[in-house]
PDB file of N, CA and C in Angstrom:
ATOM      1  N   UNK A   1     110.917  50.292  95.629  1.00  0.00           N
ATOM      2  CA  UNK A   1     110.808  49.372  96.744  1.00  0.00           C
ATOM      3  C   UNK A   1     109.501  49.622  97.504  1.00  0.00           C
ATOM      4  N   UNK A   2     109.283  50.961  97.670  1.00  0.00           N
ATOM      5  CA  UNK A   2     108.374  51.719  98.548  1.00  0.00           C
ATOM      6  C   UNK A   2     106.464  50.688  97.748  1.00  0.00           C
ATOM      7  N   UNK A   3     106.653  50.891  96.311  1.00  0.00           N
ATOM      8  CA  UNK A   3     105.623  50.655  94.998  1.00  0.00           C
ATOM      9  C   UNK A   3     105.115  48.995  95.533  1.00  0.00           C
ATOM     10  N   UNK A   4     106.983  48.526  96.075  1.00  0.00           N
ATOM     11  CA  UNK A   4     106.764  46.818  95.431  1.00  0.00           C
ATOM     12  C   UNK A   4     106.377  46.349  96.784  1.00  0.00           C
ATOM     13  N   UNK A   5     106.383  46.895  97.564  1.00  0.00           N
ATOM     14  CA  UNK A   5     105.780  46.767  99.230  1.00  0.00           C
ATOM     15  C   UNK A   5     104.375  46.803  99.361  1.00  0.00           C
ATOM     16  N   UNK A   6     103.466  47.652  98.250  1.00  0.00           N
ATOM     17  CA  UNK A   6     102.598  48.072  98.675  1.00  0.00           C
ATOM     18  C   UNK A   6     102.451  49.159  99.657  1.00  0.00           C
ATOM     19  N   UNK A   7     103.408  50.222  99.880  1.00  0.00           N
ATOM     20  CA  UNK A   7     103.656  51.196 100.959  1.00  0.00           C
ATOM     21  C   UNK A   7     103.053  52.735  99.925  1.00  0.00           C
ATOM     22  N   UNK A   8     102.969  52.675  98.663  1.00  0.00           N
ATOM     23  CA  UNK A   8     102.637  53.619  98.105  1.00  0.00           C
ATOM     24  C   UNK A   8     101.959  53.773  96.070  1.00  0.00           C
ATOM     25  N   UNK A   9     101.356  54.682  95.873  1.00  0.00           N
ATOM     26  CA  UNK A   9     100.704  54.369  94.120  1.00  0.00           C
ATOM     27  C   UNK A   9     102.123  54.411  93.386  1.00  0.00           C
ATOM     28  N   UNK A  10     101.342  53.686  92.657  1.00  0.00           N
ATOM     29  CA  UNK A  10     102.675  53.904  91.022  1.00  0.00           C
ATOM     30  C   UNK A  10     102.562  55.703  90.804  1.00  0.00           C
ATOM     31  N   UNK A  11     101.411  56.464  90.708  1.00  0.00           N
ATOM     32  CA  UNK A  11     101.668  57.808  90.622  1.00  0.00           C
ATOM     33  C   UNK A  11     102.674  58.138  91.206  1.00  0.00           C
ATOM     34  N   UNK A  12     103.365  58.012  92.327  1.00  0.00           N
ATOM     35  CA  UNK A  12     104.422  58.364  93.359  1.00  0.00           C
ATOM     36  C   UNK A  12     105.108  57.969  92.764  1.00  0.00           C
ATOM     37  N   UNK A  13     105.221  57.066  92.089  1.00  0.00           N
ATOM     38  CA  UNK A  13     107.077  56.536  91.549  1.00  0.00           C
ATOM     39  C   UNK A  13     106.760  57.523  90.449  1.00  0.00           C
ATOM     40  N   UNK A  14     105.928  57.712  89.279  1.00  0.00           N
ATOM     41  CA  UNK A  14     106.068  58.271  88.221  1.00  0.00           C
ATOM     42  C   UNK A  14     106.185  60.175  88.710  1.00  0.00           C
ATOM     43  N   UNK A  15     106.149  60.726  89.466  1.00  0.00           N
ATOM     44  CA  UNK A  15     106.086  61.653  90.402  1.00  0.00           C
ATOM     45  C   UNK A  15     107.517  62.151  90.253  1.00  0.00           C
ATOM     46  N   UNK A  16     107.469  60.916  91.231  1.00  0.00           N
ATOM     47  CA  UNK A  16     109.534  61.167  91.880  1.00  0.00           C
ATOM     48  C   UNK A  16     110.388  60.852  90.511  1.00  0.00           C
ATOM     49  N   UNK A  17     109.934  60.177  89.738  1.00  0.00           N
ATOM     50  CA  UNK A  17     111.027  59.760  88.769  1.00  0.00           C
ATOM     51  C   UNK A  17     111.055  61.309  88.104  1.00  0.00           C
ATOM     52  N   UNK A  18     109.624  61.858  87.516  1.00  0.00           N
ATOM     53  CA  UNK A  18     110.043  63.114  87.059  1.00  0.00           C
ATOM     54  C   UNK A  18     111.009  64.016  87.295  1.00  0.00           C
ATOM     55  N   UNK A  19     110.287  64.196  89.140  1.00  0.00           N
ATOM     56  CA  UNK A  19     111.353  64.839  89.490  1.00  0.00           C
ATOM     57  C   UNK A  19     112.459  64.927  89.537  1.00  0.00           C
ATOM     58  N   UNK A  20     113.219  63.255  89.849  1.00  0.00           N
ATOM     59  CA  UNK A  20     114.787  62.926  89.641  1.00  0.00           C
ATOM     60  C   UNK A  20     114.909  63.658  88.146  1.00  0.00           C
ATOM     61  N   UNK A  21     114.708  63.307  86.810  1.00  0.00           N
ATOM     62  CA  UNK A  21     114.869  64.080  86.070  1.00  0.00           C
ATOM     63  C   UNK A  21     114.914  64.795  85.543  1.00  0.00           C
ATOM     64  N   UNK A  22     114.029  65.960  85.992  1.00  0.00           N
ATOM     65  CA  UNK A  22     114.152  67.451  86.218  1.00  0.00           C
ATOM     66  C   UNK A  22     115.525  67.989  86.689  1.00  0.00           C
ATOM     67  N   UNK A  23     115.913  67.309  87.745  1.00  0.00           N
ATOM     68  CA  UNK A  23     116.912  67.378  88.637  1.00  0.00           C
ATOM     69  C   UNK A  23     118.333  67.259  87.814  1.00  0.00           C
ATOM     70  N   UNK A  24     118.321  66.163  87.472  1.00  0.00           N
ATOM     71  CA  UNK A  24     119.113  65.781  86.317  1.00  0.00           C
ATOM     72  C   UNK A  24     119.320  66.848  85.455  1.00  0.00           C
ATOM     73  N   UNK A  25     118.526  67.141  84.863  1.00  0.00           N
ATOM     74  CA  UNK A  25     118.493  68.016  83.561  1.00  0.00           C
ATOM     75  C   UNK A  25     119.554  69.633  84.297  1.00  0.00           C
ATOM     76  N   UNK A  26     118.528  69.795  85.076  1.00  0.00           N
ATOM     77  CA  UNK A  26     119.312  71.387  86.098  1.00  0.00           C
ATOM     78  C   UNK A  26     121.236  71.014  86.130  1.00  0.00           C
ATOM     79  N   UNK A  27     121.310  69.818  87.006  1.00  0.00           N
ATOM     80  CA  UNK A  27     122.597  69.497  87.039  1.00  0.00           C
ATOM     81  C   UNK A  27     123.394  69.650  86.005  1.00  0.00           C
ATOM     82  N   UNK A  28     122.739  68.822  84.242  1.00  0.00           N
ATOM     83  CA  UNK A  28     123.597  68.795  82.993  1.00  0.00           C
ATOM     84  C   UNK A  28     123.922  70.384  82.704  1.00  0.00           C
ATOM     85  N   UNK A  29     122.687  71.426  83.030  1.00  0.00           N
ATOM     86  CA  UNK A  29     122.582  72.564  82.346  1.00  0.00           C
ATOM     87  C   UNK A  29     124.250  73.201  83.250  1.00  0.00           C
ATOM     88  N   UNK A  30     123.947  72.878  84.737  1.00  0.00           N
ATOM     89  CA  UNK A  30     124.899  73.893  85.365  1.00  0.00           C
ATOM     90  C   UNK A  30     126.536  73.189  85.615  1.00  0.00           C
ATOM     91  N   UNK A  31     126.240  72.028  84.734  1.00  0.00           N
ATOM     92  CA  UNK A  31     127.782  71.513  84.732  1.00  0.00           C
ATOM     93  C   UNK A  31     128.674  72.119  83.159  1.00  0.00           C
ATOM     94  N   UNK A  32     127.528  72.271  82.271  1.00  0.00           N
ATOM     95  CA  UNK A  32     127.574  72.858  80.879  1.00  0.00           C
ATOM     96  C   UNK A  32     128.071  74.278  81.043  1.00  0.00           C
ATOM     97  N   UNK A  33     127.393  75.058  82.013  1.00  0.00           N
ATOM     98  CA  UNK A  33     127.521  76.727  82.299  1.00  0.00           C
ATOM     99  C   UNK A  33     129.205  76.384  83.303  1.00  0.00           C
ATOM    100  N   UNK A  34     129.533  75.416  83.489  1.00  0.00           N
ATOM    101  CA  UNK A  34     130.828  75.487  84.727  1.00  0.00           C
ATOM    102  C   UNK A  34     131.537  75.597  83.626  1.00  0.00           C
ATOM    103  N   UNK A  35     131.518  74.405  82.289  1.00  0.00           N
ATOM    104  CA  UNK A  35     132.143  74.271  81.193  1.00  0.00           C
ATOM    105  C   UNK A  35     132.661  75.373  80.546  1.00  0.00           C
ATOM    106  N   UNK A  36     131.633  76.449  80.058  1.00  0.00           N
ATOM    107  CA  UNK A  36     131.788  77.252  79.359  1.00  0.00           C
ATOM    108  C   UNK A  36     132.325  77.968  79.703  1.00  0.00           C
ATOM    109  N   UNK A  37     132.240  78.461  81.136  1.00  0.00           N
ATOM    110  CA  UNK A  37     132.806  79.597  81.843  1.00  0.00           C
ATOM    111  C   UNK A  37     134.456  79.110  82.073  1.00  0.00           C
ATOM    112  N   UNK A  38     134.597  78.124  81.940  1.00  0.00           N
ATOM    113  CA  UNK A  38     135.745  78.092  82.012  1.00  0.00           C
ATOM    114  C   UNK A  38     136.806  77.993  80.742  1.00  0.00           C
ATOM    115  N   UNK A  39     135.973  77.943  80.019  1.00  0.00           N
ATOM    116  CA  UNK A  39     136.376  78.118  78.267  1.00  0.00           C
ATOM    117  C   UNK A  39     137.013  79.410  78.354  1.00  0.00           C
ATOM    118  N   UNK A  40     135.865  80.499  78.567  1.00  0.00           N
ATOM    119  CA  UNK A  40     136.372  81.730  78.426  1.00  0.00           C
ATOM    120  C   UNK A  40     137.091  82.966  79.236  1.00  0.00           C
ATOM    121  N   UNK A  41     137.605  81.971  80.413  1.00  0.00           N
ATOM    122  CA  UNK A  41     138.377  82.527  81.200  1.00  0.00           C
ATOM    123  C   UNK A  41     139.816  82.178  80.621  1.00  0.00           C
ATOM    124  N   UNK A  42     140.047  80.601  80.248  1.00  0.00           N
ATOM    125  CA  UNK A  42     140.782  80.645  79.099  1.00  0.00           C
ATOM    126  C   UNK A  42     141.279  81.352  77.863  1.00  0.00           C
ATOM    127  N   UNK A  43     140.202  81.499  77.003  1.00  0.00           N
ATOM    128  CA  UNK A  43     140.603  82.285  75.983  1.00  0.00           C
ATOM    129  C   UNK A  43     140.511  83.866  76.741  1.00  0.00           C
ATOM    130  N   UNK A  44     140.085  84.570  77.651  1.00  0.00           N
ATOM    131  CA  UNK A  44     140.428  85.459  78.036  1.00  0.00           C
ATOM    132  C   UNK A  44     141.777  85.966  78.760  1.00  0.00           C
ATOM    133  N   UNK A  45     142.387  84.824  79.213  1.00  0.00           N
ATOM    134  CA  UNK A  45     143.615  84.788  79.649  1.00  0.00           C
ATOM    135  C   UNK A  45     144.724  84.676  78.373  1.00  0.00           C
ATOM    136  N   UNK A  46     144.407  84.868  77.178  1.00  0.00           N
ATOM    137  CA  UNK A  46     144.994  84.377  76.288  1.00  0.00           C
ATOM    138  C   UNK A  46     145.461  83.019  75.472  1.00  0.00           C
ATOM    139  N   UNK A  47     145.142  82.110  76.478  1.00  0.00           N
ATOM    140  CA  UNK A  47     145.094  80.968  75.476  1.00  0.00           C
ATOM    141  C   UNK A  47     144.289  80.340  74.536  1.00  0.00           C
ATOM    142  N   UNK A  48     144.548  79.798  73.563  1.00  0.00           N
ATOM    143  CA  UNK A  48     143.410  78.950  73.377  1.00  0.00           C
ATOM    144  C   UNK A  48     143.427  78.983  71.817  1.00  0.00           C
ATOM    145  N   UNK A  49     142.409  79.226  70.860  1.00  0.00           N
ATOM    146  CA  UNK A  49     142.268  79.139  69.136  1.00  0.00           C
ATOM    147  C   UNK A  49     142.177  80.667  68.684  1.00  0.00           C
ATOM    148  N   UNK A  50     142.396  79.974  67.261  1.00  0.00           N
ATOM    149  CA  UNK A  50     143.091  81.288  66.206  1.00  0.00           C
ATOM    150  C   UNK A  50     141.888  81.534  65.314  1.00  0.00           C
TER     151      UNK A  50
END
């Protein structure tokens, strides 16, 4: 919006978009590490595969 106003460069959108996806990426990694950890509190509690 900021780009289509004329309020700022396309560098700035390509900037921030990185960043949103950097961001992104951190989030997938530490929703993956919530995942796992909870896998093996599972199979540490005894449930789970043979």
């Amino acid at each position: 919006m900021r780009y289509k106003g004329g309020a700022t460069s396309y560098l700035e959108v390509l900037d921030s978009d990185t960043r949103k996806f950097a961001a992104q990426i951190t989030l997938a990694q530490a929703q993956l590490s919530e995942l796992q950890s909870i896998v093996r509190i599972y199979r540490a509690l005894g449930g789970g595969w043979e």
